[in-house]
PDB file of N, CA and C in Angstrom:
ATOM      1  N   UNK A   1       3.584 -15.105 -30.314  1.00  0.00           N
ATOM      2  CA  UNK A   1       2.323 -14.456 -30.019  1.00  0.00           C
ATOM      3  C   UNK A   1       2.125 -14.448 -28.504  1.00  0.00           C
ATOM      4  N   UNK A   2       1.910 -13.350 -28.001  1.00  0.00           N
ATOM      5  CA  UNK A   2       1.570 -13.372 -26.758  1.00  0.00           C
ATOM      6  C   UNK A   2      -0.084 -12.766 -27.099  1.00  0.00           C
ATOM      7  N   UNK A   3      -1.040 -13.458 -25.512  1.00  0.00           N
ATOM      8  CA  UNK A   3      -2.501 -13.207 -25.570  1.00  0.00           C
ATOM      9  C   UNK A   3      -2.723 -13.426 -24.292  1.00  0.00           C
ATOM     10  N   UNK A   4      -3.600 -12.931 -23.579  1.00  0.00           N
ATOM     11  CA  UNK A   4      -4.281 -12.906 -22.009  1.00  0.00           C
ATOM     12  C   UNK A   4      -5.280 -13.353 -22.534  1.00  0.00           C
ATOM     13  N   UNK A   5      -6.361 -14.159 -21.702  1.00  0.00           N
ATOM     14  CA  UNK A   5      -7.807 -14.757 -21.967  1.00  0.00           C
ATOM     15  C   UNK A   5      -8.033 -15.260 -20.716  1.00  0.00           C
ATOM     16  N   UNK A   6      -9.553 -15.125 -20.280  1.00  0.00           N
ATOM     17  CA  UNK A   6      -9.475 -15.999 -19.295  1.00  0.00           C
ATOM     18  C   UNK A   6     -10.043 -17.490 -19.354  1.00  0.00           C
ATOM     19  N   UNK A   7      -9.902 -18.294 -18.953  1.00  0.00           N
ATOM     20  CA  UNK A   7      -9.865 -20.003 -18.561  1.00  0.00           C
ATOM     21  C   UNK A   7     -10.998 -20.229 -17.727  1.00  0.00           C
ATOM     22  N   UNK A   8     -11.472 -21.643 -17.655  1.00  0.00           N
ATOM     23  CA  UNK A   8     -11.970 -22.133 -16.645  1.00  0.00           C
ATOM     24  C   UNK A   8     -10.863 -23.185 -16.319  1.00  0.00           C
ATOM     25  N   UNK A   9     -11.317 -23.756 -15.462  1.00  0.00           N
ATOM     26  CA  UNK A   9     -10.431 -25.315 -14.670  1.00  0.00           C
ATOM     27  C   UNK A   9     -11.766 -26.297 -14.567  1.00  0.00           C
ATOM     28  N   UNK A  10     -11.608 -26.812 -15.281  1.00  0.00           N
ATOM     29  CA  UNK A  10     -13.083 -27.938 -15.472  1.00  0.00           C
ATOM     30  C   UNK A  10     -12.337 -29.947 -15.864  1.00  0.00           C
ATOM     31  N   UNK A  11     -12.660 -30.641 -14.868  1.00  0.00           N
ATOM     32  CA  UNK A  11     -11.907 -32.050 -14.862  1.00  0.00           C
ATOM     33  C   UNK A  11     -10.664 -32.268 -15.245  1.00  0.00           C
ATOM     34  N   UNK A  12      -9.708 -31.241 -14.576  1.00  0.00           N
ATOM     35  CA  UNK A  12      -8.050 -31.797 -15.134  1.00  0.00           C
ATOM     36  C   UNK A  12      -7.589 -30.716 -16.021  1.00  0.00           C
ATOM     37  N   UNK A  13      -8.944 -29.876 -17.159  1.00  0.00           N
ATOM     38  CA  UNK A  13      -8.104 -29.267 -17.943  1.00  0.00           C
ATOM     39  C   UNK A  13      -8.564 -27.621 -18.223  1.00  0.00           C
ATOM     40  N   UNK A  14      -7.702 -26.918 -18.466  1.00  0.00           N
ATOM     41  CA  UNK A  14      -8.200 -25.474 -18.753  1.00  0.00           C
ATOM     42  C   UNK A  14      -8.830 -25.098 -19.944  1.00  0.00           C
ATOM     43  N   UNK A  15      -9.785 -24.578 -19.920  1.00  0.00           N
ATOM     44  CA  UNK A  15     -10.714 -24.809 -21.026  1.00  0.00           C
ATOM     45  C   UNK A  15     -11.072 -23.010 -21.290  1.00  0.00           C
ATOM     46  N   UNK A  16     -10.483 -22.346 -22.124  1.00  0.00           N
ATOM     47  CA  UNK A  16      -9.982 -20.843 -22.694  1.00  0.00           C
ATOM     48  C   UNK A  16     -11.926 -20.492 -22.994  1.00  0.00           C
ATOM     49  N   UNK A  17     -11.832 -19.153 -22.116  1.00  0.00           N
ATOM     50  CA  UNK A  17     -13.187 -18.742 -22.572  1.00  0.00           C
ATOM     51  C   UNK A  17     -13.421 -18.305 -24.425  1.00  0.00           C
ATOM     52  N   UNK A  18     -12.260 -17.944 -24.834  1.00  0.00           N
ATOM     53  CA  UNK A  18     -12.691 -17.741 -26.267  1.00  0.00           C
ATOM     54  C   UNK A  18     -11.711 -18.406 -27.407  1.00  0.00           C
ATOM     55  N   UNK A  19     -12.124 -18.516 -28.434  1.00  0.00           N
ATOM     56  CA  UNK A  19     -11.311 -19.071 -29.394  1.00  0.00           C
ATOM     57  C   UNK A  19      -9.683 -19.213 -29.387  1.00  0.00           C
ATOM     58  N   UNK A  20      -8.740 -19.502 -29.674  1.00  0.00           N
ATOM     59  CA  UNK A  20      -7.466 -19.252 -29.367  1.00  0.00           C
ATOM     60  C   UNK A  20      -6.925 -19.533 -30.943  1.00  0.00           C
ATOM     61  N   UNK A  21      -5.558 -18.858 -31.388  1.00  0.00           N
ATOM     62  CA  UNK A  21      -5.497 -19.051 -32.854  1.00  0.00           C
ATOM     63  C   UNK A  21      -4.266 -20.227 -32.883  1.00  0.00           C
ATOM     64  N   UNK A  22      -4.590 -21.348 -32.202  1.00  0.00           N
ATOM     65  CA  UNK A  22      -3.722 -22.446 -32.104  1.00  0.00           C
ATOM     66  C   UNK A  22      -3.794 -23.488 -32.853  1.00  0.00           C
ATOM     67  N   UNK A  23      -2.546 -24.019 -33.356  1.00  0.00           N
ATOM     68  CA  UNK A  23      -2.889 -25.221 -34.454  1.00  0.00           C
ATOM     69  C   UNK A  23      -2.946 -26.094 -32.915  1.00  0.00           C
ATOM     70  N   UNK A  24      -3.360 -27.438 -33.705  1.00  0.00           N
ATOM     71  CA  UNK A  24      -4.004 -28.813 -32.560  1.00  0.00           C
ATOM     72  C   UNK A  24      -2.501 -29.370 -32.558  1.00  0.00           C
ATOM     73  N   UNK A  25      -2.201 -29.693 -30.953  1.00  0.00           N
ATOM     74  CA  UNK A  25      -0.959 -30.037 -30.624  1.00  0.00           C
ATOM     75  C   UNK A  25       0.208 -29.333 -30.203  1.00  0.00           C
ATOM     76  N   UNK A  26      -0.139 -27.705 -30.374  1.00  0.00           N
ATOM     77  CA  UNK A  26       0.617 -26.532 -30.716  1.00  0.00           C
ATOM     78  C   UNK A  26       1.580 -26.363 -28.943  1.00  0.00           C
ATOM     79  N   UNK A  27       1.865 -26.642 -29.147  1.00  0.00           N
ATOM     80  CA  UNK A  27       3.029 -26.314 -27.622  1.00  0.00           C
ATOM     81  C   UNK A  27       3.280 -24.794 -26.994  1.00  0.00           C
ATOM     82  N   UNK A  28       2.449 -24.247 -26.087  1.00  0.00           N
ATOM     83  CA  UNK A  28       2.253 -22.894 -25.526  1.00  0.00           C
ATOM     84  C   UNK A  28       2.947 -22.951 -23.815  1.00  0.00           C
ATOM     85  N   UNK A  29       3.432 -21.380 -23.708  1.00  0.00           N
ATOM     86  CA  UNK A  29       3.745 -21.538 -21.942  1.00  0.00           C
ATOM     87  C   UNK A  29       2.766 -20.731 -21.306  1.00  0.00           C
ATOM     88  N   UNK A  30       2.283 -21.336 -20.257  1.00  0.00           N
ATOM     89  CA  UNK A  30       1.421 -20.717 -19.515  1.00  0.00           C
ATOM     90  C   UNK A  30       1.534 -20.178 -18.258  1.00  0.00           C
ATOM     91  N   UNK A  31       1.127 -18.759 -17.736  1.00  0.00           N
ATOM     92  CA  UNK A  31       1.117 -17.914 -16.489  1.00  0.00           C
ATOM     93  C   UNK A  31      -0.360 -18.440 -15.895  1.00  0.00           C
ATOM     94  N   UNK A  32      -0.628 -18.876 -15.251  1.00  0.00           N
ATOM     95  CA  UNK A  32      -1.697 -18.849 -14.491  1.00  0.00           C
ATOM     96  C   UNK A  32      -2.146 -18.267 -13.331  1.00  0.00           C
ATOM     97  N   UNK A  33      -2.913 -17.585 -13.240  1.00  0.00           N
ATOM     98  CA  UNK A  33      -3.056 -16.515 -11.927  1.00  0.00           C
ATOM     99  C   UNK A  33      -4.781 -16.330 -11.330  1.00  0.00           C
ATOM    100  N   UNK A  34      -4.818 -16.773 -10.628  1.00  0.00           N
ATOM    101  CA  UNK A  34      -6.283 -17.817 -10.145  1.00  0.00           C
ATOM    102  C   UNK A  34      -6.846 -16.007  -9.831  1.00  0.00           C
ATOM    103  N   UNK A  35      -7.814 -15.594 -10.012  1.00  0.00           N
ATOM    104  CA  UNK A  35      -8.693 -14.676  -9.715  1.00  0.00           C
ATOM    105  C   UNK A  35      -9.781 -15.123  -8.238  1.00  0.00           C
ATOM    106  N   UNK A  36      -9.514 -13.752  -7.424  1.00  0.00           N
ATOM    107  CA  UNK A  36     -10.156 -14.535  -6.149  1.00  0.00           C
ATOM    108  C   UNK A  36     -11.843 -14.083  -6.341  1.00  0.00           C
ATOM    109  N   UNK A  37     -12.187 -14.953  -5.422  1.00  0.00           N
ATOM    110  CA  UNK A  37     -13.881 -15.214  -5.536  1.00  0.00           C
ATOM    111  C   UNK A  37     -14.460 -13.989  -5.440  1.00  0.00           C
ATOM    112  N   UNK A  38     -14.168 -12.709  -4.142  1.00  0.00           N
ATOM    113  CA  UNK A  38     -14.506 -11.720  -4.344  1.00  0.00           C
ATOM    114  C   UNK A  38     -13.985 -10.566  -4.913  1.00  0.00           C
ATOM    115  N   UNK A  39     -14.111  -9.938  -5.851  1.00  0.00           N
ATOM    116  CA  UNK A  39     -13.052  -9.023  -6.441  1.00  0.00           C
ATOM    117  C   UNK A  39     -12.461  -7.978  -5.530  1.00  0.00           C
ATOM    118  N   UNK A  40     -13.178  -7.747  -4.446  1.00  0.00           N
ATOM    119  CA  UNK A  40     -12.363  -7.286  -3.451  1.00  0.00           C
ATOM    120  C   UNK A  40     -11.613  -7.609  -2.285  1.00  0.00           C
ATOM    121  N   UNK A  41     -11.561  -8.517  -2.433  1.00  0.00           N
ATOM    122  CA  UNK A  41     -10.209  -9.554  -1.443  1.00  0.00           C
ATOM    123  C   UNK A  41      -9.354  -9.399  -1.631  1.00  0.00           C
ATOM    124  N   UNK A  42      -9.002  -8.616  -2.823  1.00  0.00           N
ATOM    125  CA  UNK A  42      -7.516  -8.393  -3.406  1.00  0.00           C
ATOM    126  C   UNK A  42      -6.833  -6.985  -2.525  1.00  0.00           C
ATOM    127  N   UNK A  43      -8.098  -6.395  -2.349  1.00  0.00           N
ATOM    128  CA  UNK A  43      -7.559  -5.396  -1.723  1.00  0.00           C
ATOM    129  C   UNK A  43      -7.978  -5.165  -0.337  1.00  0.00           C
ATOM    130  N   UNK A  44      -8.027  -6.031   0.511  1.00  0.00           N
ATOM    131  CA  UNK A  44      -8.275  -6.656   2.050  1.00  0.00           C
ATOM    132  C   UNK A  44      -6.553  -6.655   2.525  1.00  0.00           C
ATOM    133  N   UNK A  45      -6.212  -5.360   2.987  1.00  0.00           N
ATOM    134  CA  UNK A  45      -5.218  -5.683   4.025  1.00  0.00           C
ATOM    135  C   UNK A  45      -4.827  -6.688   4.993  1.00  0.00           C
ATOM    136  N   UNK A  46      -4.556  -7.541   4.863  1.00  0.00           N
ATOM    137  CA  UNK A  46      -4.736  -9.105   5.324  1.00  0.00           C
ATOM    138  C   UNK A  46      -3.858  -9.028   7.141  1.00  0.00           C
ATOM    139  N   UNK A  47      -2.756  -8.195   6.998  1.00  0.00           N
ATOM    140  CA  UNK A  47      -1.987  -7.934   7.959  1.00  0.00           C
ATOM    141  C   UNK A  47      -2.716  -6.889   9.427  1.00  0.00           C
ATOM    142  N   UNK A  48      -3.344  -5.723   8.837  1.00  0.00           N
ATOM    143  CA  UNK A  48      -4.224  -4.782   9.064  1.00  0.00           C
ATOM    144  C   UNK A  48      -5.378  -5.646  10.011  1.00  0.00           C
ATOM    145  N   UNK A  49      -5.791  -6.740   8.978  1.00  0.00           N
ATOM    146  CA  UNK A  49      -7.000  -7.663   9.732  1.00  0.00           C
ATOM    147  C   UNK A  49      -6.554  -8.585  10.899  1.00  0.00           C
ATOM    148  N   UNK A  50      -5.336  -8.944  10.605  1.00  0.00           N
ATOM    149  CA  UNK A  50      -5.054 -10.309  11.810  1.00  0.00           C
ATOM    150  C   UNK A  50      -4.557  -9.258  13.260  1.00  0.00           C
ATOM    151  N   UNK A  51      -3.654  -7.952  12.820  1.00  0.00           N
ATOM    152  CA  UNK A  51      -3.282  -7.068  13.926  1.00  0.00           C
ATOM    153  C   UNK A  51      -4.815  -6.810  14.812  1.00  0.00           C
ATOM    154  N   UNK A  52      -5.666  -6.032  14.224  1.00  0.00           N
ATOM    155  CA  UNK A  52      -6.722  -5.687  14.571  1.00  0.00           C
ATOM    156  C   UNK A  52      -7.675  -6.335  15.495  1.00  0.00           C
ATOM    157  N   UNK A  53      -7.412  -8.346  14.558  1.00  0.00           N
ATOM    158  CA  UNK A  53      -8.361  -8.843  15.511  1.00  0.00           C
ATOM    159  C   UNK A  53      -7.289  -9.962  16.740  1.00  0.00           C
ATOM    160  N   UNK A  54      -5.863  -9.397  16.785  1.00  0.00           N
ATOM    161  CA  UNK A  54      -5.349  -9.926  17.920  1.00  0.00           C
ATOM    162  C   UNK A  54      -5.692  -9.103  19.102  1.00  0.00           C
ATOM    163  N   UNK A  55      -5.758  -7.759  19.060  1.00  0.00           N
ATOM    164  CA  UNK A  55      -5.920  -6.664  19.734  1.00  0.00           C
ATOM    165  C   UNK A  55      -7.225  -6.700  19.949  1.00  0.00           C
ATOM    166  N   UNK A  56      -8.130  -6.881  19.403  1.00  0.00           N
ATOM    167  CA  UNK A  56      -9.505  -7.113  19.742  1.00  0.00           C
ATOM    168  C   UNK A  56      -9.600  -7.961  20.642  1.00  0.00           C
ATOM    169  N   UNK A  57      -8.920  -9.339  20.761  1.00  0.00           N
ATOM    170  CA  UNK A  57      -8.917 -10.671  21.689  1.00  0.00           C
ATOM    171  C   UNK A  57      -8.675 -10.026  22.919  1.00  0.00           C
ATOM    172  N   UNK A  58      -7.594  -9.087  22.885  1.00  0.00           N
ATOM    173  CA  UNK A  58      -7.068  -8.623  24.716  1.00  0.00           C
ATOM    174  C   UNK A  58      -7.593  -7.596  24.960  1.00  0.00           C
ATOM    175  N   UNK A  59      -8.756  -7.047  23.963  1.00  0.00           N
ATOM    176  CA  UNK A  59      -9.793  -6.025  25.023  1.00  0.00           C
ATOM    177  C   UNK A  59     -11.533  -7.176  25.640  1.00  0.00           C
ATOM    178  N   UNK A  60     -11.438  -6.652  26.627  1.00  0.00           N
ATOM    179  CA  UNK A  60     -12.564  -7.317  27.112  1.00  0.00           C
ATOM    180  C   UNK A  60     -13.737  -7.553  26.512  1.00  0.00           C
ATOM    181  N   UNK A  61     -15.283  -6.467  26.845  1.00  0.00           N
ATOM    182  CA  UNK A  61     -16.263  -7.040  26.246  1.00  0.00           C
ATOM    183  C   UNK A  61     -16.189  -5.621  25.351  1.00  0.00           C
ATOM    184  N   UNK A  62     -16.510  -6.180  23.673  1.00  0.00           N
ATOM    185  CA  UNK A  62     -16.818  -4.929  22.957  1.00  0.00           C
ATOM    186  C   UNK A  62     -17.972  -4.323  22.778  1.00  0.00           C
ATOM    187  N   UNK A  63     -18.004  -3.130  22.606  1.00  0.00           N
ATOM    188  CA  UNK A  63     -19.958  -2.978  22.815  1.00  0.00           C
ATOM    189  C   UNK A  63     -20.525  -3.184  21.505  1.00  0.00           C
ATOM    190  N   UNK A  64     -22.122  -3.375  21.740  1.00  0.00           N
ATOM    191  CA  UNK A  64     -22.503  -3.711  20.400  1.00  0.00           C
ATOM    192  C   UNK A  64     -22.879  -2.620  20.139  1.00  0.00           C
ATOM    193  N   UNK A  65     -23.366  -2.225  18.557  1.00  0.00           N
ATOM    194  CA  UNK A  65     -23.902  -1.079  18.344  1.00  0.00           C
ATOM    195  C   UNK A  65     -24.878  -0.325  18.570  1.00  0.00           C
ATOM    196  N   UNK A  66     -25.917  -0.928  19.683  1.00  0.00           N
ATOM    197  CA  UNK A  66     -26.631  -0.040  20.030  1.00  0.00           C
ATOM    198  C   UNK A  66     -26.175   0.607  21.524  1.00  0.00           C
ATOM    199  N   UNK A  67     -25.321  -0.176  22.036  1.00  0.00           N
ATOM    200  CA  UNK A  67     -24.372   0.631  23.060  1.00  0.00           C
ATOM    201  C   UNK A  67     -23.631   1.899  22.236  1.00  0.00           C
ATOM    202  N   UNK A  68     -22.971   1.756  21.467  1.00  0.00           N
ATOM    203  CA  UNK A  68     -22.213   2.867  20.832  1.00  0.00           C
ATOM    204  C   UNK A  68     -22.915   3.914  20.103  1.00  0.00           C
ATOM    205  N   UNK A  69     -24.257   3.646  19.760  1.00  0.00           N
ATOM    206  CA  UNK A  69     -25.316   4.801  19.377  1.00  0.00           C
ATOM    207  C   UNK A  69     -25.724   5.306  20.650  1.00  0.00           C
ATOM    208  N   UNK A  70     -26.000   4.615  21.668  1.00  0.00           N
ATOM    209  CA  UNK A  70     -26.021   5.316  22.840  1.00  0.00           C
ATOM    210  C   UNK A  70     -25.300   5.931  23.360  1.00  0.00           C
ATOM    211  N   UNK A  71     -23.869   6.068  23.395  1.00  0.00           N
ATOM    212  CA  UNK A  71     -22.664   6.384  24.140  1.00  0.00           C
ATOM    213  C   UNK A  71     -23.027   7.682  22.993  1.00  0.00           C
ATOM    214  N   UNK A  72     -22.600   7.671  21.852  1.00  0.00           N
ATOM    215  CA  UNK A  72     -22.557   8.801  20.818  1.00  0.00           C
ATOM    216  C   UNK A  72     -23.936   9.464  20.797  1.00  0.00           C
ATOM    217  N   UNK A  73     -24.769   9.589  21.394  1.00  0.00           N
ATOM    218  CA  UNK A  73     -26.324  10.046  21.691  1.00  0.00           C
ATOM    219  C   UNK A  73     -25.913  11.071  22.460  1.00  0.00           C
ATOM    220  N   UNK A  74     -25.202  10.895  23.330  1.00  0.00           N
ATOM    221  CA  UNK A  74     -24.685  12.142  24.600  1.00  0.00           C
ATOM    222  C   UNK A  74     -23.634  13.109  23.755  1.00  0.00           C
ATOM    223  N   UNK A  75     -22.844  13.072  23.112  1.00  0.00           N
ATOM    224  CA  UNK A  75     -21.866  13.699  22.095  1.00  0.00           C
ATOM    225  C   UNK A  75     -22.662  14.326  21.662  1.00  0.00           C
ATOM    226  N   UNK A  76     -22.522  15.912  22.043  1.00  0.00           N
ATOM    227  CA  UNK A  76     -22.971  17.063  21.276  1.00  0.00           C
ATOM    228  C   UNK A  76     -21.936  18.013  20.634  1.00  0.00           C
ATOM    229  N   UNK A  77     -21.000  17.192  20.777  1.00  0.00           N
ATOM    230  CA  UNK A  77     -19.834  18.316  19.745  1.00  0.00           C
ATOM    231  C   UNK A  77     -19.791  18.374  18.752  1.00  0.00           C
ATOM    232  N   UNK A  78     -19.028  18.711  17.714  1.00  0.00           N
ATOM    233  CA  UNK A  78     -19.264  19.169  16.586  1.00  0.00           C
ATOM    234  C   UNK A  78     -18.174  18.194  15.874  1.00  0.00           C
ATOM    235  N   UNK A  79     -18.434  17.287  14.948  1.00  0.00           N
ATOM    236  CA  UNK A  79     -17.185  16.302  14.764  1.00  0.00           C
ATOM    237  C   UNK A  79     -17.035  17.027  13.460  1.00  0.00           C
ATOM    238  N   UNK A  80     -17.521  17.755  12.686  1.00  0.00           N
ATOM    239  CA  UNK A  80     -16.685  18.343  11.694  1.00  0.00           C
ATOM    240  C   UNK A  80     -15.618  19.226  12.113  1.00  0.00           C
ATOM    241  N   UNK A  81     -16.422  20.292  12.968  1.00  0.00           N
ATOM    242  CA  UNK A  81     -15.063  20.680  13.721  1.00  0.00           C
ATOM    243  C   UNK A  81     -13.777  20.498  14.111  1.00  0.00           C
ATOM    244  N   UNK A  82     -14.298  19.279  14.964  1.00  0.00           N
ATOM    245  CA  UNK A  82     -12.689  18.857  15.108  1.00  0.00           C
ATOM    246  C   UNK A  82     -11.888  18.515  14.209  1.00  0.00           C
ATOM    247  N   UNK A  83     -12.486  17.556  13.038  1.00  0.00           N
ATOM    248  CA  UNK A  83     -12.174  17.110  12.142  1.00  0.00           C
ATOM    249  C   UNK A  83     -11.088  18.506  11.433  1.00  0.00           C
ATOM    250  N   UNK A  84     -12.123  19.299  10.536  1.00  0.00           N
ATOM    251  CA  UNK A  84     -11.557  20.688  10.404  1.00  0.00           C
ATOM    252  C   UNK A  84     -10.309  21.115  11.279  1.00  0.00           C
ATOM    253  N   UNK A  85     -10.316  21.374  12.261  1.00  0.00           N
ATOM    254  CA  UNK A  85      -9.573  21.850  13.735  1.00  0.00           C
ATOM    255  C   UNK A  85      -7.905  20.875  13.117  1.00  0.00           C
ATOM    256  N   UNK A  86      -8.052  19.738  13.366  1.00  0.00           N
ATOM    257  CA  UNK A  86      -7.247  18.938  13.130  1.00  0.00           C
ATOM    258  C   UNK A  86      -6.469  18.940  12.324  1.00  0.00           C
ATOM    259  N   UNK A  87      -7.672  18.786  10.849  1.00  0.00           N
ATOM    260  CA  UNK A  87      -6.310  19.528   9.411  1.00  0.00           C
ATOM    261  C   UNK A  87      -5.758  20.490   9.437  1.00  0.00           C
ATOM    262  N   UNK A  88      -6.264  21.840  10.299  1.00  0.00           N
ATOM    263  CA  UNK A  88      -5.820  23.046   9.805  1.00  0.00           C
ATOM    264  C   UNK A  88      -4.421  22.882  10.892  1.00  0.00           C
ATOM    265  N   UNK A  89      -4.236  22.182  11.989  1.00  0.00           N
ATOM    266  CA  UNK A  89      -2.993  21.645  12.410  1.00  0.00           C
ATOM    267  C   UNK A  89      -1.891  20.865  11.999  1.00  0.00           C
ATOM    268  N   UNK A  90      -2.096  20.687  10.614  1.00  0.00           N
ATOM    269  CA  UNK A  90      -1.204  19.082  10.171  1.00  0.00           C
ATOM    270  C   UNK A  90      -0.205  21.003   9.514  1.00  0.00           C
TER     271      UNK A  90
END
């Protein structure tokens, strides 16, 4: 019989969220595969993050965001445009 279920880990032992059709003593092999805390950590480019924030370290001061709403306050172009402009180049 194979079955997926999920477990807790509670004082030493795994304790199956639902019934299991096991006689007492019954000798089973187990996969265990720990589920992370946020369900989206799984999909956190982990490599992506450490590149990003080495490169962040060797730029100087970064602006905060009301610097960069300001900087983008003067930008009167058209960013769909370019956007557009761009694909119709690929």
């Amino acid at each position: 019989m194979t079955r997926q279920t999920d477990a807790v880990y509670e004082n030493g032992l795994l304790r199956p969220l639902q019934p299991l059709p096991l006689r007492e003593s019954e000798r089973v092999h187990l996969t265990v595969t720990s589920d992370p805390l946020d369900p989206l950590d799984e999909l956190l480019d982990r490599e992506f993050s450490e590149t990003a924030a080495r490169e962040l370290a060797c730029v100087g001061q970064i602006p905060t965001l009301a610097e960069v709403q300001k900087m983008l306050a003067h930008d009167k172009s058209s960013w769909a445009d370019t956007i557009i402009a761009e694909r119709r180049d690929r």
